[in-house]
Each structure stands twice: as structure tokens, then as C-alpha cells.
Protein backbone atom coordinates (compact mmCIF):
# COMPACT_ATOMS: atom_id res chain seq x y z
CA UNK A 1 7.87 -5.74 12.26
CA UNK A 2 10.51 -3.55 13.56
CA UNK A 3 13.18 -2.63 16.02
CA UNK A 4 14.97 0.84 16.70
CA UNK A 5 18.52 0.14 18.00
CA UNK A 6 19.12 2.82 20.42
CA UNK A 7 22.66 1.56 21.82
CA UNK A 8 23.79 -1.97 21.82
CA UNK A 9 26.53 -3.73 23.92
CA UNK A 10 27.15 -7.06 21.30
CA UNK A 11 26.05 -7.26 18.01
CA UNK A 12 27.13 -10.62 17.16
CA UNK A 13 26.37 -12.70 13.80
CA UNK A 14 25.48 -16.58 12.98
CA UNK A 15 24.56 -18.36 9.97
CA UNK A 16 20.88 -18.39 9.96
CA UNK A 17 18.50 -21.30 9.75
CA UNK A 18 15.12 -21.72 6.78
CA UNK A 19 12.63 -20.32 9.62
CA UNK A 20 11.32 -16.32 8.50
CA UNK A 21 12.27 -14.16 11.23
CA UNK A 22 11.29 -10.78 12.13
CA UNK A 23 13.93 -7.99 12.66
CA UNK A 24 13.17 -7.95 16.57
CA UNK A 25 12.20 -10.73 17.58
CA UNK A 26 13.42 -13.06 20.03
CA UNK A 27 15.75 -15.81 19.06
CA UNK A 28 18.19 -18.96 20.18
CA UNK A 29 20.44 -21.15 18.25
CA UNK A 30 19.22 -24.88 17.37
CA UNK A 31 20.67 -27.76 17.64
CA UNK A 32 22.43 -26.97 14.14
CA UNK A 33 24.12 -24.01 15.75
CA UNK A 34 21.62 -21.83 13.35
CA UNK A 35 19.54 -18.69 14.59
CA UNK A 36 15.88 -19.90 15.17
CA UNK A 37 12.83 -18.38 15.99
CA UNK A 38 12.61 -18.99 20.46
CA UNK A 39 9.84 -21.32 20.71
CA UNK A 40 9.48 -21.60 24.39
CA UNK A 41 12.20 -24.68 24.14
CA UNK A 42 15.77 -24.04 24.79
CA UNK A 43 17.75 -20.77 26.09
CA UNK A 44 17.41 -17.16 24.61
CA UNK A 45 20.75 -16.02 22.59
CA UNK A 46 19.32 -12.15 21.97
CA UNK A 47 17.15 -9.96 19.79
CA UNK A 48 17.02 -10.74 15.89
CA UNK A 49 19.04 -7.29 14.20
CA UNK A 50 17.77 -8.44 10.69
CA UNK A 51 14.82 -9.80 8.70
CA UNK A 52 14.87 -13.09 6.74
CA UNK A 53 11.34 -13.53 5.35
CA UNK A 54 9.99 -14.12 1.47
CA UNK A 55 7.00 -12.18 1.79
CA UNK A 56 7.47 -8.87 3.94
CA UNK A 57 9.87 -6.00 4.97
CA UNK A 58 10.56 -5.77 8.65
CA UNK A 59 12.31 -2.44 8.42
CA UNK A 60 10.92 0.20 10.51
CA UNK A 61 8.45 1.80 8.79
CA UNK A 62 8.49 -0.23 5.89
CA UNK A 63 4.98 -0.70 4.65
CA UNK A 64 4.28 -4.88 4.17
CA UNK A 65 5.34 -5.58 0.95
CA UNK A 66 7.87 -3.22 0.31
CA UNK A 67 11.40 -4.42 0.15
CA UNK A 68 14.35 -2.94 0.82
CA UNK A 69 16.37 -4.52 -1.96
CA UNK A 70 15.09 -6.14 -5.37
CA UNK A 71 17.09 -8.73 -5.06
CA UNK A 72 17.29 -9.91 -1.61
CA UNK A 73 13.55 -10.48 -1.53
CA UNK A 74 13.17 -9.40 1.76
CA UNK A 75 16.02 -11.38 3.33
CA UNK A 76 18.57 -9.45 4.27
CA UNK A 77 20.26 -12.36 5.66
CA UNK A 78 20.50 -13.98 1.71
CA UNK A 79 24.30 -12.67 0.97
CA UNK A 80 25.68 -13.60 3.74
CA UNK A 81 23.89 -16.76 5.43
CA UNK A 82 24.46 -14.82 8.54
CA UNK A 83 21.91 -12.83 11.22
CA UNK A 84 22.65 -9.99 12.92
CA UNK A 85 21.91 -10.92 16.81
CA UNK A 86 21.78 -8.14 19.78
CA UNK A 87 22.98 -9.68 23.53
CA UNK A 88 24.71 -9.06 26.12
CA UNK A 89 22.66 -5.50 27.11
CA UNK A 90 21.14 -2.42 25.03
CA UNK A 91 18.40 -0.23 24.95
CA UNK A 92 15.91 -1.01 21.89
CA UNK A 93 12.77 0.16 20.83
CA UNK A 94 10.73 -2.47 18.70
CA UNK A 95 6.82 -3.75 18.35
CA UNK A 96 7.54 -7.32 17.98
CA UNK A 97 5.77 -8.12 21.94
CA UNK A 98 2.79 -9.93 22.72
CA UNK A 99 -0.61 -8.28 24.00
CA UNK A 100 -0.04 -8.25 27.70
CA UNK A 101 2.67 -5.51 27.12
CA UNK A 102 0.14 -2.94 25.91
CA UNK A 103 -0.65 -2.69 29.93
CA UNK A 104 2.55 -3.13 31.09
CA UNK A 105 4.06 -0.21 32.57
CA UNK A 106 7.62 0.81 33.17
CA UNK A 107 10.13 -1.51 35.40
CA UNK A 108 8.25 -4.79 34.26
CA UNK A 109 10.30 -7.46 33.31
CA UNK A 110 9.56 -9.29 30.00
CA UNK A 111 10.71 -12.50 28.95
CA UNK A 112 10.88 -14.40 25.67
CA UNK A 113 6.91 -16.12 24.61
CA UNK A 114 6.48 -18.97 22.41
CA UNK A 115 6.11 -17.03 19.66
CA UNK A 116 9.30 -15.48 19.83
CA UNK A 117 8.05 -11.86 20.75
CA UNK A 118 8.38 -10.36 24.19
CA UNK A 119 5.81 -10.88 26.97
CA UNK A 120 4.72 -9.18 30.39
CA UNK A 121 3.99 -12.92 31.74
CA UNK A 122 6.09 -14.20 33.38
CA UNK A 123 7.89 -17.19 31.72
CA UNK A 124 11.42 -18.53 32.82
CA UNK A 125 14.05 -15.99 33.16
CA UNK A 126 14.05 -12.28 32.65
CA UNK A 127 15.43 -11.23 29.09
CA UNK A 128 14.58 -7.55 29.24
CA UNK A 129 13.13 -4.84 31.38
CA UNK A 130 10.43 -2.58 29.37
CA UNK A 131 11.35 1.36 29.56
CA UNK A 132 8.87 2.84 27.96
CA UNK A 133 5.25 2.19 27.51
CA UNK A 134 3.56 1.25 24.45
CA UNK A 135 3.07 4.36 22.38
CA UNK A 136 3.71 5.87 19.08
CA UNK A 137 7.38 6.54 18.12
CA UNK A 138 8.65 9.13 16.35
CA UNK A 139 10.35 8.17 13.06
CA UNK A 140 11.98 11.18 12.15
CA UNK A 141 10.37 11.95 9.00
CA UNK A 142 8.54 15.86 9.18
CA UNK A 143 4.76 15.33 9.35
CA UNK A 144 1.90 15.49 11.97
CA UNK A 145 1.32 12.83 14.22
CA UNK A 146 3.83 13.27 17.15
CA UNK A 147 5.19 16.67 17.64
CA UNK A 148 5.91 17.07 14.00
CA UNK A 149 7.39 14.50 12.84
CA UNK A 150 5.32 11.21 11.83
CA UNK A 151 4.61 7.85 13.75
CA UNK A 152 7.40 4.86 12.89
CA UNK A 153 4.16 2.39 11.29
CA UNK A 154 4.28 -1.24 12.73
CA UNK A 155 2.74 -3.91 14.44
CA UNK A 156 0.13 -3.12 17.51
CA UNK A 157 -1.70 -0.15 15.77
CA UNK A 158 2.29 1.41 15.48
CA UNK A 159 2.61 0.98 19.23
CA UNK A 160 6.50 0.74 20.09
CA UNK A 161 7.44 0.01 23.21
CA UNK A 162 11.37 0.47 24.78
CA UNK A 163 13.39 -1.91 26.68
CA UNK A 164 16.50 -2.74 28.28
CA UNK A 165 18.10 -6.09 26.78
CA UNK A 166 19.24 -8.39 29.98
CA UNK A 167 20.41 -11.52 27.83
């Protein structure tokens, strides 16, 4: 649902294909030269920067079903044809990873899943090393679940975790 960038190397952009993708989640270019979705098939281009979907936000915490523009639907890719993609290094923050990460402790590597989230499994090459455990994040906003300030809401009971980007 969501991912914090916390410094970033490349921020690149593509024209985007019809598949809804989470801001976050793992993705490659088809055959079409369009950002897809990583399936399993293929080789990782980076971390989706923006969400193209027609029923949900993937802002950080943006409730499901809020939008962040009337218009765009919840694609913020629609103006542009194009998607945001993070590579070549960075340190992000995001809850788009599979269940095996909940364990996973700093120094783990994670690579891409089938489902285009990160996993602790191991599966092909290394795209990322995991920083920070799974845990609430802070969003910034004054309130009382982490030293003041409330927890960013998400995926995984609005468990973020933090990694290094190796792709």
C-alpha cells in the first residue's frame, strides 16, 4: 500500500502498462517496454514510485478508498502514461513484502516474489537488503501511537519494514 522514500539514487520513468500496481512494489518492463507487475518471469527494473489502480489509494497512509485526486481515480500514472521507478540504490521504507519478512531480521537479503512484493526466501538474485524490522512507522502526524506522533496505516497490521535497494 505504501512506500516512504528515504533517499534514492535513480528515479527513472516509463510509460506504464493496463496491470494496477501498488506504489512499492516490485516491478520489470515487458516485452512492450511497459512497467509490469514482476511475476517471477524476467529481470527486476526497481521499486514502483507511483500507484496506478481504479479502486484504491496507495499513498502512505491513505485509507482504501480515498483518492488523492478526483480525477485521476487513483492512478497517478493517468496524465502522463508514465511510472515513477526507483533503481540503481536507496533506502525505502514500504509494506508491500510478503509474510516471511515479518521474521526477518536485519542484514537479510530479500528478493523480488511472484507477487511482486519483497520476500525473505530466497529466489534468484538479491534486490534489496532489509534495515529495519517490521514495525510501526511514524508518519509524522501528532497523536499517540509511537512516541507522539501516529502510526503511517498500511498493509501487515501497519507493519513497515526498511531496506536498502540493490537493483
Amino acid at each position: 500500500m505504501a512506500l516512504v522514500e528515504k533517499f534514492f539514487v535513480v528515479a527513472s520513468e516509463h510509460p506504464v502498462g493496463t496491470s494496477d500496481i501498488k506504489e512499492g512494489q516490485v516491478v520489470k518492463l515487458n516485452s512492450s517496454r511497459m512497467i509490469v507487475p514482476y511475476d517471477g518471469d524476467g529481470v527486476v527494473l526497481g521499486i514502483a514510485g507511483d500507484t496506478k489502480s481504479t479502486s484504491a489509494s496507495a499513498m502512505p497512509g491513505v485509507y482504501p478508498g480515498w483518492q488523492n485526486r478526483v480525477p485521476d481515480g487513483f492512478d497517478e500514472t493517468k496524465a502522463s502514461g508514465l511510472m515513477t521507478v526507483y533503481e540503481n540504490g536507496g533506502e525505502f521504507a514500504t509494506d508491500q513484502y510478503e509474510d516471511d519478512v515479518l521474521t526477518a531480521l536485519p542484514g537479510v537479503n530479500l528478493y523480488a516474489s511472484s507477487n511482486g512484493k519483497l520476500q525473505a526466501t530466497s529466489s534468484g538474485n538479491a534486490i534489496a537488503v532489509l534495515t529495519r524490522a517490521a514495525g510501526p512507522y511514524i508518519s509524522g502526524v501528532p497523536g499517540i501511537d509511537i512516541n507522539g506522533d501516529m502510526a503511517l496505516r498500511g498493509e501487515h497490521s501497519n507493519q513497515y519494514i526498511e531496506f536498502k535497494l540493490l537493483v
